[in-house]
PDB file of N, CA and C in Angstrom:
ATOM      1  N   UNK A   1      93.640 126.811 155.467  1.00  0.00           N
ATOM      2  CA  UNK A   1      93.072 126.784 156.802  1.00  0.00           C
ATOM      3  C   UNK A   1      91.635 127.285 156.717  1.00  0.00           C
ATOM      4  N   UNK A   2      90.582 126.726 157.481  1.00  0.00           N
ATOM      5  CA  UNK A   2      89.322 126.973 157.591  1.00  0.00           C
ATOM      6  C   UNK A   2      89.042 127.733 158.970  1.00  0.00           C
ATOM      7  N   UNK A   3      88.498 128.847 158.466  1.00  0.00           N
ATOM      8  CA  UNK A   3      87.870 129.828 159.983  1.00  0.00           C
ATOM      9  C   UNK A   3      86.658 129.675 159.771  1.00  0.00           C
ATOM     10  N   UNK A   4      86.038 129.434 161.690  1.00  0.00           N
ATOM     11  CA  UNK A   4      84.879 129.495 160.905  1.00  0.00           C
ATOM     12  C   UNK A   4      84.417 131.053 160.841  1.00  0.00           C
ATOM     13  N   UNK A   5      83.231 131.099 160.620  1.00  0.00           N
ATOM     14  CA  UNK A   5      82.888 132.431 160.169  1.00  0.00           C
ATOM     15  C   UNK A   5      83.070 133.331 159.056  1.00  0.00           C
ATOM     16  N   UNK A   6      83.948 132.901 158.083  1.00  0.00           N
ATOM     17  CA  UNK A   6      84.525 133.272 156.903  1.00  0.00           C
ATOM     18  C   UNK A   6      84.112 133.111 156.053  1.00  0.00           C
ATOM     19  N   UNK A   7      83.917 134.108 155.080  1.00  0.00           N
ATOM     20  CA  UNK A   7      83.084 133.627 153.718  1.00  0.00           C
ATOM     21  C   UNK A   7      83.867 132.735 152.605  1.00  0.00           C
ATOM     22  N   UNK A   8      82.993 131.838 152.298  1.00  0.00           N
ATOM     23  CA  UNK A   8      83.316 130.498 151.591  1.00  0.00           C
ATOM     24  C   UNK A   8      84.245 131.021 150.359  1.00  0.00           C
ATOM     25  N   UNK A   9      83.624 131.966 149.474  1.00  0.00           N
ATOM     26  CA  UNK A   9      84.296 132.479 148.247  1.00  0.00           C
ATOM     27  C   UNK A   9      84.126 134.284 148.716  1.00  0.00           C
ATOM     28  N   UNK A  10      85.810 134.819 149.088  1.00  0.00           N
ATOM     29  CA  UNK A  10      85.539 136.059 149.527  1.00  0.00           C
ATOM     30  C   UNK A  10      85.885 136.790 148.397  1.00  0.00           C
ATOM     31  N   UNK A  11      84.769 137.643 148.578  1.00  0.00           N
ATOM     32  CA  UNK A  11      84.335 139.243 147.639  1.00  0.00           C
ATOM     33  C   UNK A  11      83.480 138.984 146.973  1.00  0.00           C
ATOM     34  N   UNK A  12      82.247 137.971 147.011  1.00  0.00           N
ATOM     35  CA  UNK A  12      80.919 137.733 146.513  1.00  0.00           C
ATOM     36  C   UNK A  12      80.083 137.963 147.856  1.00  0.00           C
ATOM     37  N   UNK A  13      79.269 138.792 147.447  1.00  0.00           N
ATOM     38  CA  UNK A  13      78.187 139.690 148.379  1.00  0.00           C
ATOM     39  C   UNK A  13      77.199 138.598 149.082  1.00  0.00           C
ATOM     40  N   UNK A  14      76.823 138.168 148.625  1.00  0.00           N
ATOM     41  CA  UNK A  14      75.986 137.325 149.351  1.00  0.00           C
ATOM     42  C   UNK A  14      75.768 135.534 149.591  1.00  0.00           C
ATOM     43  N   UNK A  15      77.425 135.080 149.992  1.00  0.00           N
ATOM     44  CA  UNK A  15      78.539 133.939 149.657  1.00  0.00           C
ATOM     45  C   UNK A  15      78.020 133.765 151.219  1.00  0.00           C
ATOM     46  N   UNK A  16      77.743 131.740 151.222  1.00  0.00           N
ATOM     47  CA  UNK A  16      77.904 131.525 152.915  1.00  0.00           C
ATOM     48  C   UNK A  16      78.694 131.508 153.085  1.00  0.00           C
ATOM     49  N   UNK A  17      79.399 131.257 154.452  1.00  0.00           N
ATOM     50  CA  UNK A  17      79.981 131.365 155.517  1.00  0.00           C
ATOM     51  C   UNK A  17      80.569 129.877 155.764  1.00  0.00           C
ATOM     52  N   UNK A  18      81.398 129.456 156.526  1.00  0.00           N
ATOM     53  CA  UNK A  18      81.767 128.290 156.837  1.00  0.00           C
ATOM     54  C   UNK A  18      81.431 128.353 158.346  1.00  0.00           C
ATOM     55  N   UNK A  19      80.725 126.888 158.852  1.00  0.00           N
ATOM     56  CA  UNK A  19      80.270 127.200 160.299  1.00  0.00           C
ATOM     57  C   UNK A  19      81.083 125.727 160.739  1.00  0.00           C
ATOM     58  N   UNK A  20      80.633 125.664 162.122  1.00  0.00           N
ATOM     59  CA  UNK A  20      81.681 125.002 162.935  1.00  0.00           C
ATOM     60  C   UNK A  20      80.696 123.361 162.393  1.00  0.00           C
ATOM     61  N   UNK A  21      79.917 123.619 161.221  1.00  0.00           N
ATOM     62  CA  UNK A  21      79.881 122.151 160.669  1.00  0.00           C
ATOM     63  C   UNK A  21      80.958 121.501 160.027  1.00  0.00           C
ATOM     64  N   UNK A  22      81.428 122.391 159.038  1.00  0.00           N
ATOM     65  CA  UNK A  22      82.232 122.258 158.132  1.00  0.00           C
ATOM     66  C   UNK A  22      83.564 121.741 158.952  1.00  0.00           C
ATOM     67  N   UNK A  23      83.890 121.988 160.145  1.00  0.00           N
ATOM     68  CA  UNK A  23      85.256 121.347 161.091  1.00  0.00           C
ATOM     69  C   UNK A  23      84.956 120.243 161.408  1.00  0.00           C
ATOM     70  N   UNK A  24      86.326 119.478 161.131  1.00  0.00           N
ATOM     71  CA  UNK A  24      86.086 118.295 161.408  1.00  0.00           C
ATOM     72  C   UNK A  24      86.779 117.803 163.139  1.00  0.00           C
ATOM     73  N   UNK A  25      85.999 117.414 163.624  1.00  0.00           N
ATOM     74  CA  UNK A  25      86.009 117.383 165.358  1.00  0.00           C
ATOM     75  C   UNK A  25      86.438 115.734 165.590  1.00  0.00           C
ATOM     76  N   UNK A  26      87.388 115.462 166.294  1.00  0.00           N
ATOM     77  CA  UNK A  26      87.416 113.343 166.785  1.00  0.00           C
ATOM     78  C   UNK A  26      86.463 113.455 167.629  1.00  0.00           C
ATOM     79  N   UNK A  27      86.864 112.793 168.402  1.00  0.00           N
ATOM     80  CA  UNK A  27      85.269 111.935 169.133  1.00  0.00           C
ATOM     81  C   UNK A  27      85.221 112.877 170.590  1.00  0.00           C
ATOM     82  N   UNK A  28      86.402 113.383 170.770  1.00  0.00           N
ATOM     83  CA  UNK A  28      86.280 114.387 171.965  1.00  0.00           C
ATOM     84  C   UNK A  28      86.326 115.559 171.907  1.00  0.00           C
ATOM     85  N   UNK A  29      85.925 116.104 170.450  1.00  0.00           N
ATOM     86  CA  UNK A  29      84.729 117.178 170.366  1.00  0.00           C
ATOM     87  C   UNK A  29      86.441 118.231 169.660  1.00  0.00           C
ATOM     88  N   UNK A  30      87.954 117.245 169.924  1.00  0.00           N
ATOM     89  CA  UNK A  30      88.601 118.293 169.200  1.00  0.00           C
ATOM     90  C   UNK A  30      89.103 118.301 168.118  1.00  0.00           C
ATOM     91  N   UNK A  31      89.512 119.711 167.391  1.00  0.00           N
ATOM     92  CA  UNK A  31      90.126 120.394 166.747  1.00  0.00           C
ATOM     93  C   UNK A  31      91.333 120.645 165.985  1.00  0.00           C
ATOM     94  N   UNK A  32      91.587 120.178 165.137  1.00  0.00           N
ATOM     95  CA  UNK A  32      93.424 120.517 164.295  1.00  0.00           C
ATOM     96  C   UNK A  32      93.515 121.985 164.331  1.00  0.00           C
ATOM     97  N   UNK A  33      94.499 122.442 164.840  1.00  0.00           N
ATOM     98  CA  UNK A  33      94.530 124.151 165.266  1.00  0.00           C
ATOM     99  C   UNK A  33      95.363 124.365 163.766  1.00  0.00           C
ATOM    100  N   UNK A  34      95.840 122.891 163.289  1.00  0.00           N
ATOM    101  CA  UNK A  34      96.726 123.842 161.868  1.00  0.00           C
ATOM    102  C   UNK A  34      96.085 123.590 160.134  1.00  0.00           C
ATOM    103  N   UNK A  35      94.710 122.973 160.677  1.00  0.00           N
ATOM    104  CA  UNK A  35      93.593 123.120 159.788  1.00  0.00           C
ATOM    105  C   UNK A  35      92.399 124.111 159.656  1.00  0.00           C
ATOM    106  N   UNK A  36      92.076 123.901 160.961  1.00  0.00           N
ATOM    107  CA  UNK A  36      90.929 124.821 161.337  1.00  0.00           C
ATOM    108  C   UNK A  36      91.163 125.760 162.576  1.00  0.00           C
ATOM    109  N   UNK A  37      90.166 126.760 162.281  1.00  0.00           N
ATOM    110  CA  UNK A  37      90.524 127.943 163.542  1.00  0.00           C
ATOM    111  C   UNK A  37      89.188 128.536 163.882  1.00  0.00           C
ATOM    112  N   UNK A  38      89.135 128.588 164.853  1.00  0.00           N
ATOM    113  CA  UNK A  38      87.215 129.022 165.262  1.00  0.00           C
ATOM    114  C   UNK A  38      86.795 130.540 164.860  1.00  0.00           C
ATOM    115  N   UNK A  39      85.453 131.040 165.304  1.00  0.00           N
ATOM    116  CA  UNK A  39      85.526 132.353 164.884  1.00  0.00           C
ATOM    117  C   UNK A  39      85.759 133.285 165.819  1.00  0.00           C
ATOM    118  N   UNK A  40      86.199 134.810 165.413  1.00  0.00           N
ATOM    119  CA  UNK A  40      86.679 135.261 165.818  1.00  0.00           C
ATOM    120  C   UNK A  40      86.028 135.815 167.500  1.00  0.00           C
ATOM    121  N   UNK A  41      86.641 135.494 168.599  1.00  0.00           N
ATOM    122  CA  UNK A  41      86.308 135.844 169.997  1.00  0.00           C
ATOM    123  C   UNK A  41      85.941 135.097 170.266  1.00  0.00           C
ATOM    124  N   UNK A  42      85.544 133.755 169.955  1.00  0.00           N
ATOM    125  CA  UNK A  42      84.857 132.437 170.333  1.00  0.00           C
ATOM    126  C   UNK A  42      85.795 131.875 171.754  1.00  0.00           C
ATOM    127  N   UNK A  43      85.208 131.853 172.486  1.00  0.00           N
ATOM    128  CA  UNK A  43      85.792 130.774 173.919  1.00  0.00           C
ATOM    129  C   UNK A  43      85.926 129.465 173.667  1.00  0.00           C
ATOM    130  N   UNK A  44      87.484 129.488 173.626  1.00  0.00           N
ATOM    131  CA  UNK A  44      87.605 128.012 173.469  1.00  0.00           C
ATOM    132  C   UNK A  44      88.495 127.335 174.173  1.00  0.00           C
ATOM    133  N   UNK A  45      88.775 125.946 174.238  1.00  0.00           N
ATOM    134  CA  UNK A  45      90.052 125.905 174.886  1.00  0.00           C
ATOM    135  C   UNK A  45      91.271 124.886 174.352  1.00  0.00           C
ATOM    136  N   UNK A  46      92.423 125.563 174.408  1.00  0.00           N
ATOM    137  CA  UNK A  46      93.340 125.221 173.509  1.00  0.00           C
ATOM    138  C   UNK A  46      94.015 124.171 174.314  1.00  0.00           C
ATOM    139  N   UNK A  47      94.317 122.594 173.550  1.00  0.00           N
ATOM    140  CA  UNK A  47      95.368 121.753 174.339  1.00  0.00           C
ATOM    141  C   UNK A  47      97.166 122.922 173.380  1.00  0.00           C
ATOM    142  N   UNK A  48      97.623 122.672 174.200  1.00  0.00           N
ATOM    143  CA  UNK A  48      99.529 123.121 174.182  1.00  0.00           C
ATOM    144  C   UNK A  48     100.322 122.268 174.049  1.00  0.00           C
ATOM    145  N   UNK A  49     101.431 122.077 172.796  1.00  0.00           N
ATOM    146  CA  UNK A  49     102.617 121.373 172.984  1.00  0.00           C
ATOM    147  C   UNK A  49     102.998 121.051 174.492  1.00  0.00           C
ATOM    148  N   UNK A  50     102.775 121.801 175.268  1.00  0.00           N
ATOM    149  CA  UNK A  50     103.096 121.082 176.877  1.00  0.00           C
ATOM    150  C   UNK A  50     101.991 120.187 177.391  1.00  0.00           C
ATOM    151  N   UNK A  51     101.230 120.023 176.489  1.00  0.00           N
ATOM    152  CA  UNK A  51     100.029 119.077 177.270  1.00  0.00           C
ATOM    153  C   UNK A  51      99.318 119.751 178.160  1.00  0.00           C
ATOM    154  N   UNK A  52      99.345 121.054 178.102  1.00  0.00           N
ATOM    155  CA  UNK A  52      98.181 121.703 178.996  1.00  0.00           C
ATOM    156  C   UNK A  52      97.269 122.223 178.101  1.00  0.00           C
ATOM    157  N   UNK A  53      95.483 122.662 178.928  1.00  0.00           N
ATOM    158  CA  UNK A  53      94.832 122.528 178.370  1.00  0.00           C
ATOM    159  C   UNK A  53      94.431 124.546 179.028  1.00  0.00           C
ATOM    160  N   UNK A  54      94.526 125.011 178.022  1.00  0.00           N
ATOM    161  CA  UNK A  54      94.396 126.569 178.476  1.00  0.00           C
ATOM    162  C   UNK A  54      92.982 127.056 177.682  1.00  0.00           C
ATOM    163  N   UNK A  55      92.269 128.033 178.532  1.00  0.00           N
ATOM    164  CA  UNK A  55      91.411 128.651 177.715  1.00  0.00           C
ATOM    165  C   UNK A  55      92.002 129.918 176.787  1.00  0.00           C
ATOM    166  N   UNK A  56      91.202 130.104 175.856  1.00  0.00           N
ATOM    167  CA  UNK A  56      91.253 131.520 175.434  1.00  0.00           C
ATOM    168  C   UNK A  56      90.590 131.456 174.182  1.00  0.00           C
ATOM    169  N   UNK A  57      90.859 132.383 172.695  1.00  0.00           N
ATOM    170  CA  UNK A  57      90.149 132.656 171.958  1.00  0.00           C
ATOM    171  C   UNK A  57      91.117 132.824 170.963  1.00  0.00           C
ATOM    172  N   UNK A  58      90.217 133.037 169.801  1.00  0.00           N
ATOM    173  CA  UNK A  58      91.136 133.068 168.059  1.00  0.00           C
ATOM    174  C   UNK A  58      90.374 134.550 168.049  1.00  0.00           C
ATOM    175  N   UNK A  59      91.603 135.933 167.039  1.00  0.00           N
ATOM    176  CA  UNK A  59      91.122 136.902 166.579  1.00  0.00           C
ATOM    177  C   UNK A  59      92.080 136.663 165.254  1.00  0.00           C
ATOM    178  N   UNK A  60      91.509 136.733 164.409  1.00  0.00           N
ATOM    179  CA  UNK A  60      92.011 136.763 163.182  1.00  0.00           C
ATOM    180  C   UNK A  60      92.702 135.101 162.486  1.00  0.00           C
ATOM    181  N   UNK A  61      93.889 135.427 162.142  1.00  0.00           N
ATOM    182  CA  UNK A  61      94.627 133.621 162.461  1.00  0.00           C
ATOM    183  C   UNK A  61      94.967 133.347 163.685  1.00  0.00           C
ATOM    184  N   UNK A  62      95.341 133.891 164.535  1.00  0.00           N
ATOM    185  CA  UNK A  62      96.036 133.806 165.470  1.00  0.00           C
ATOM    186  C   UNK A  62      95.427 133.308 167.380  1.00  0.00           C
ATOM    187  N   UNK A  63      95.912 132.720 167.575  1.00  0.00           N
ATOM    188  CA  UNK A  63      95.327 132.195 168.850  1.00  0.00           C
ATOM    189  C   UNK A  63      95.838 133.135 170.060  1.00  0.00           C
ATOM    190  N   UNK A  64      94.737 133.537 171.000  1.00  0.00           N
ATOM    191  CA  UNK A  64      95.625 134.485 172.335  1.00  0.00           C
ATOM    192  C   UNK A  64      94.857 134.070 173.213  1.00  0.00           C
ATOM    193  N   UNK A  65      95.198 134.432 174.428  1.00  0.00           N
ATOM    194  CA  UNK A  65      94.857 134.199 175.479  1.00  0.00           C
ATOM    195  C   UNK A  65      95.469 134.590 176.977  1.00  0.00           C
ATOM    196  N   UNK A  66      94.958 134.884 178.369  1.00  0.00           N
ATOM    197  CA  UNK A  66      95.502 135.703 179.145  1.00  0.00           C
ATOM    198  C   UNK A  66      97.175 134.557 179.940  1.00  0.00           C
ATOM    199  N   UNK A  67      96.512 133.126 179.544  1.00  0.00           N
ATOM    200  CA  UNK A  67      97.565 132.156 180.357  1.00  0.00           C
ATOM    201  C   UNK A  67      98.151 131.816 178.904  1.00  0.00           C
ATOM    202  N   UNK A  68      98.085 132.472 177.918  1.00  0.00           N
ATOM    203  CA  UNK A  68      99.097 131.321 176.831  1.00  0.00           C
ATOM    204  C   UNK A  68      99.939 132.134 176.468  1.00  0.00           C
ATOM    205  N   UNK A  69     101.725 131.426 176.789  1.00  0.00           N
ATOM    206  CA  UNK A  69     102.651 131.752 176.440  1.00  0.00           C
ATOM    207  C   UNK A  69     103.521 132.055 175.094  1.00  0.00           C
ATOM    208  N   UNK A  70     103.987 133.005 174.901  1.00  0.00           N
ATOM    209  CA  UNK A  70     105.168 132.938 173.685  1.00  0.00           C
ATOM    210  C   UNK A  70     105.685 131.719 172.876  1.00  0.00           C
ATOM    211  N   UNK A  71     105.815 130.769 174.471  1.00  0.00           N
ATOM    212  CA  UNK A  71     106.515 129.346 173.874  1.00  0.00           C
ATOM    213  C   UNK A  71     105.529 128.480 173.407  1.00  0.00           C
ATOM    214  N   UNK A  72     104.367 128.731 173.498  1.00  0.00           N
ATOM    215  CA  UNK A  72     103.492 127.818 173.732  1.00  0.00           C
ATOM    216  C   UNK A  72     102.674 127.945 172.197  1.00  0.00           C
ATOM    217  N   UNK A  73     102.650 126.334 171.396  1.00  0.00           N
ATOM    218  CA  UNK A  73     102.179 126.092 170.164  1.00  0.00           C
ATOM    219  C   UNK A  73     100.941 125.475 170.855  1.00  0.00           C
ATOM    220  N   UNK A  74      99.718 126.153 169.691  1.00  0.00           N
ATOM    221  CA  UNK A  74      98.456 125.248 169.875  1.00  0.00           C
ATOM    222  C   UNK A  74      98.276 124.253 168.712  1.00  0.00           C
ATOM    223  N   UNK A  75      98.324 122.708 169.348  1.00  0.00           N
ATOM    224  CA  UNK A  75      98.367 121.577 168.477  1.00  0.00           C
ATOM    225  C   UNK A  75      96.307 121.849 167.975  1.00  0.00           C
ATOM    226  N   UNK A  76      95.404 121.788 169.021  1.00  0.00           N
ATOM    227  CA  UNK A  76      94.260 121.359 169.341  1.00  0.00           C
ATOM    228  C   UNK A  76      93.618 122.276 169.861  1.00  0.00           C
ATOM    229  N   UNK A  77      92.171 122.566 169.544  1.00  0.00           N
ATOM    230  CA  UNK A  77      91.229 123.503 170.315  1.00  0.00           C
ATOM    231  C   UNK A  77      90.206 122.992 170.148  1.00  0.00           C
ATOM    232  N   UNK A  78      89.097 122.921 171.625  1.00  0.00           N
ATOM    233  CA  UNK A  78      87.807 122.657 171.033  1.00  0.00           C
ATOM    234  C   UNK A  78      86.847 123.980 171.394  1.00  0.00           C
ATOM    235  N   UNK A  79      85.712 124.051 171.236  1.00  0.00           N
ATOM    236  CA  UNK A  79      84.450 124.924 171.970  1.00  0.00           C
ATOM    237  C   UNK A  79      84.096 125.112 172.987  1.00  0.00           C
ATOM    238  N   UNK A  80      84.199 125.821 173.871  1.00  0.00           N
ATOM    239  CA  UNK A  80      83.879 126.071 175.315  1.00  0.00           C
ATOM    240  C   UNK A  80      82.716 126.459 175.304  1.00  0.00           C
ATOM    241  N   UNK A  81      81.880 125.843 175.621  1.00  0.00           N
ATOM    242  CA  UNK A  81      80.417 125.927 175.604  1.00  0.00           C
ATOM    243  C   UNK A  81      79.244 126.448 176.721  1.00  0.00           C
ATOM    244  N   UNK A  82      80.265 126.659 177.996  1.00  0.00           N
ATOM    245  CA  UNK A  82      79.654 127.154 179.030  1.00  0.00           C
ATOM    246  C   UNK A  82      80.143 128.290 179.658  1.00  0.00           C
TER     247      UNK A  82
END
């Protein structure tokens, strides 16, 4: 899995980073949530196995948010930009 923000080769001091180039986006700007994962606190918004489209954010691997449920798998996320 690719985060962005993460260093490319970790525990080399001065190693880039992977940025939200390196994700590969379809044509409506989204996201494979079980490839790639944004950086950490980034506003984004997640489509849901229920077909809803919720905001919130990635800290670490993990996706949270104040409306996303227990039950609720994120297929898709894109960038919330405003």
């Amino acid at each position: 899995m690719i985060k962005a923000g993460a260093k490319k080769f970790p525990g080399m001091k001065n190693c880039p980073k992977y940025g939200y180039r390196d994700i590969h986006f379809d044509g409506d700007k989204w996201a494979d949530a079980k490839k790639y994962i944004p950086e950490d606190y980034d506003l984004v918004l997640m489509r849901v196995n229920t077909g809803e489209v919720i905001p919130g954010w990635a800290c670490g691997y993990k996706f949270e948010g104040l409306r996303l449920k227990p039950e609720h798998v994120v297929k898709y996320w894109k960038r919330k930009l405003d």
